[in-house]
Every structure is written in C-alpha cells, then in structure tokens.
Protein backbone atom coordinates (compact mmCIF):
# COMPACT_ATOMS: atom_id res chain seq x y z
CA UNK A 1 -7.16 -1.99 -10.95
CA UNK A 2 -5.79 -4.85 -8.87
CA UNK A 3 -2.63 -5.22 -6.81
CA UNK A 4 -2.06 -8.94 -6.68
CA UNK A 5 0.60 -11.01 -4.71
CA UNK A 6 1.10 -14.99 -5.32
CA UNK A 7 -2.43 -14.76 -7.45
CA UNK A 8 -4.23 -13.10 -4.67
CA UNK A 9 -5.61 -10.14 -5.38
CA UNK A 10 -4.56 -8.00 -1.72
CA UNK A 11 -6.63 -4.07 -2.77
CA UNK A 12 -8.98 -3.91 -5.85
CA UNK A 13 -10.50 -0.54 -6.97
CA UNK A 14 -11.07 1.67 -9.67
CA UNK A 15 -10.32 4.84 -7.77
CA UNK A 16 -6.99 5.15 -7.90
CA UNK A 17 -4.36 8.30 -7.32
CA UNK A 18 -0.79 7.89 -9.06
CA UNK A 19 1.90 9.93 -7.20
CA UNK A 20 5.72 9.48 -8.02
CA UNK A 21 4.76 6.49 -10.08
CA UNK A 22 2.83 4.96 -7.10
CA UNK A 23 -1.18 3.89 -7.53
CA UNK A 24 -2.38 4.62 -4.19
CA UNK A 25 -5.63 2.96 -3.65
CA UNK A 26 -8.44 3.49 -1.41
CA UNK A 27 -7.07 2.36 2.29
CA UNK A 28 -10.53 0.71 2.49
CA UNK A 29 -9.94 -1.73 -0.60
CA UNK A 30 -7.56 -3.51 0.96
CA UNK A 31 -7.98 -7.43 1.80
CA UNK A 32 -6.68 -7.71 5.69
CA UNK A 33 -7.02 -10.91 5.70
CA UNK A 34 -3.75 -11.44 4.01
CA UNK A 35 -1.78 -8.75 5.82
CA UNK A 36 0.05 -8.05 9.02
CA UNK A 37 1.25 -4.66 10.35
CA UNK A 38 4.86 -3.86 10.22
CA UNK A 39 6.63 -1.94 12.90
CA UNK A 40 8.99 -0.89 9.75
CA UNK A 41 8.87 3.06 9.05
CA UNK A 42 10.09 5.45 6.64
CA UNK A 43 10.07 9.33 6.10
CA UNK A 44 9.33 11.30 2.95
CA UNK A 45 10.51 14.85 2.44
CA UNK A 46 7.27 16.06 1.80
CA UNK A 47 4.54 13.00 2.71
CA UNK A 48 5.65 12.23 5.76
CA UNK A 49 6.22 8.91 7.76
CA UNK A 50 5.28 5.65 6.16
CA UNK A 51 3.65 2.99 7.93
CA UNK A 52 3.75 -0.44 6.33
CA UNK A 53 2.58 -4.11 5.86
CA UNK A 54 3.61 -7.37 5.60
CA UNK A 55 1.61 -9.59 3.16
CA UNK A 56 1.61 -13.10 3.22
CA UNK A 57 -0.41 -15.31 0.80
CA UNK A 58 0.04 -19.65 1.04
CA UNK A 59 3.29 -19.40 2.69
CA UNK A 60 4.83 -16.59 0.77
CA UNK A 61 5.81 -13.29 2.07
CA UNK A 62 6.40 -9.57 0.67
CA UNK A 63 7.73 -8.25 3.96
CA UNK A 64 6.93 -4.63 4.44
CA UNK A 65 5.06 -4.68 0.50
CA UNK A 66 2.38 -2.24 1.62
CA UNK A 67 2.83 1.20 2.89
CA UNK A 68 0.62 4.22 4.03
CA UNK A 69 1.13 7.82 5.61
CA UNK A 70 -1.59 7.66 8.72
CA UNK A 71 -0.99 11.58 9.03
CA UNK A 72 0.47 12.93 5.92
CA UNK A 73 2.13 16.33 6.02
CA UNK A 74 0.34 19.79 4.51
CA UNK A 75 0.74 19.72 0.52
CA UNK A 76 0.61 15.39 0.59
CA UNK A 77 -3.26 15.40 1.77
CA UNK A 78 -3.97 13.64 -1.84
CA UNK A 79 -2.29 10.42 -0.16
CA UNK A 80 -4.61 10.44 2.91
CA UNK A 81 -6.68 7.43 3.89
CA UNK A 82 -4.29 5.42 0.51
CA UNK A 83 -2.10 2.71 0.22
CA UNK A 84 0.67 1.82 -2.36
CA UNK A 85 2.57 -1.44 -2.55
CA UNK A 86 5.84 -2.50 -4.00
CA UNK A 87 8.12 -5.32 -3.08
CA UNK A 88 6.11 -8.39 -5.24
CA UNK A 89 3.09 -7.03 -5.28
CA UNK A 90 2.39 -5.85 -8.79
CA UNK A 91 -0.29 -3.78 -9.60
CA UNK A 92 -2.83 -4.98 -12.94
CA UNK A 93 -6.08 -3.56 -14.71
C-alpha cells in the first residue's frame, strides 16, 4: 500500500494495521523529505495524544495530513511506532 499526496508517494509498505478505518503504516516508511512537524495536537479517548505533520509536495500543502501517538495509552499499543494520514493524502494498493 501507498499513501500518496500530489503524485508523491509520502509512506509505502505492505505492513499495514487498520484501526477505526485508519491504515497505520510503519512510522519508518515514511518519506521525510516531504514533511514538516506540526505543533498541532489532538487527544483520543483511548489512543492518546496525536502528534502530526504537515506535507508539502511542489508547492502544495496538506497541513497537519499525517498524525501519530509518540506514547499511546495501555489497550492502543497496536498503534505504536504508526502513522495514519488524512486531509489529501489518500491511501492506494
């Protein structure tokens, strides 16, 4: 699977982990090149506090497109070390 934003392909991997809809991919897959941290945050009942991403590919932005939980909360541990993205970035076998 890829997750692709303005035909860049930002995380490729085939070891993916779906939760609520979300593929989470490897934290590792991810192409840095075209991202920028966030200082945006949010909080899940039961995963925690997301950390996110800004990606940015030839002049177009998907502000706050990638998100993670650096320490998720007991029960979310299948999240750990992921990343999911939303926001433009669409997500393709």
């Amino acid at each position: 699977m890829k997750a692709v934003f303005n035909g860049q392909v930002i995380a490729e991997s085939d070891d993916l982990v779906e939760v609520e809809n979300n593929q989470y991919f490897p934290k590792d897959s991810l192409n840095q090149e075209f991202l920028t941290e966030s200082d945006h945050t949010s909080f899940c009942g039961w995963k925690g506090t997301a950390s996110y991403w800004t990606v940015e590919v030839d002049g177009e932005t998907a502000p706050n497109s990638v998100w993670t939980y650096k320490e998720p909360m007991a029960g979310a541990e299948v999240v750990t070390d992921r990343v999911a993205f939303w926001k433009g970035v669409t997500v393709e076998a």
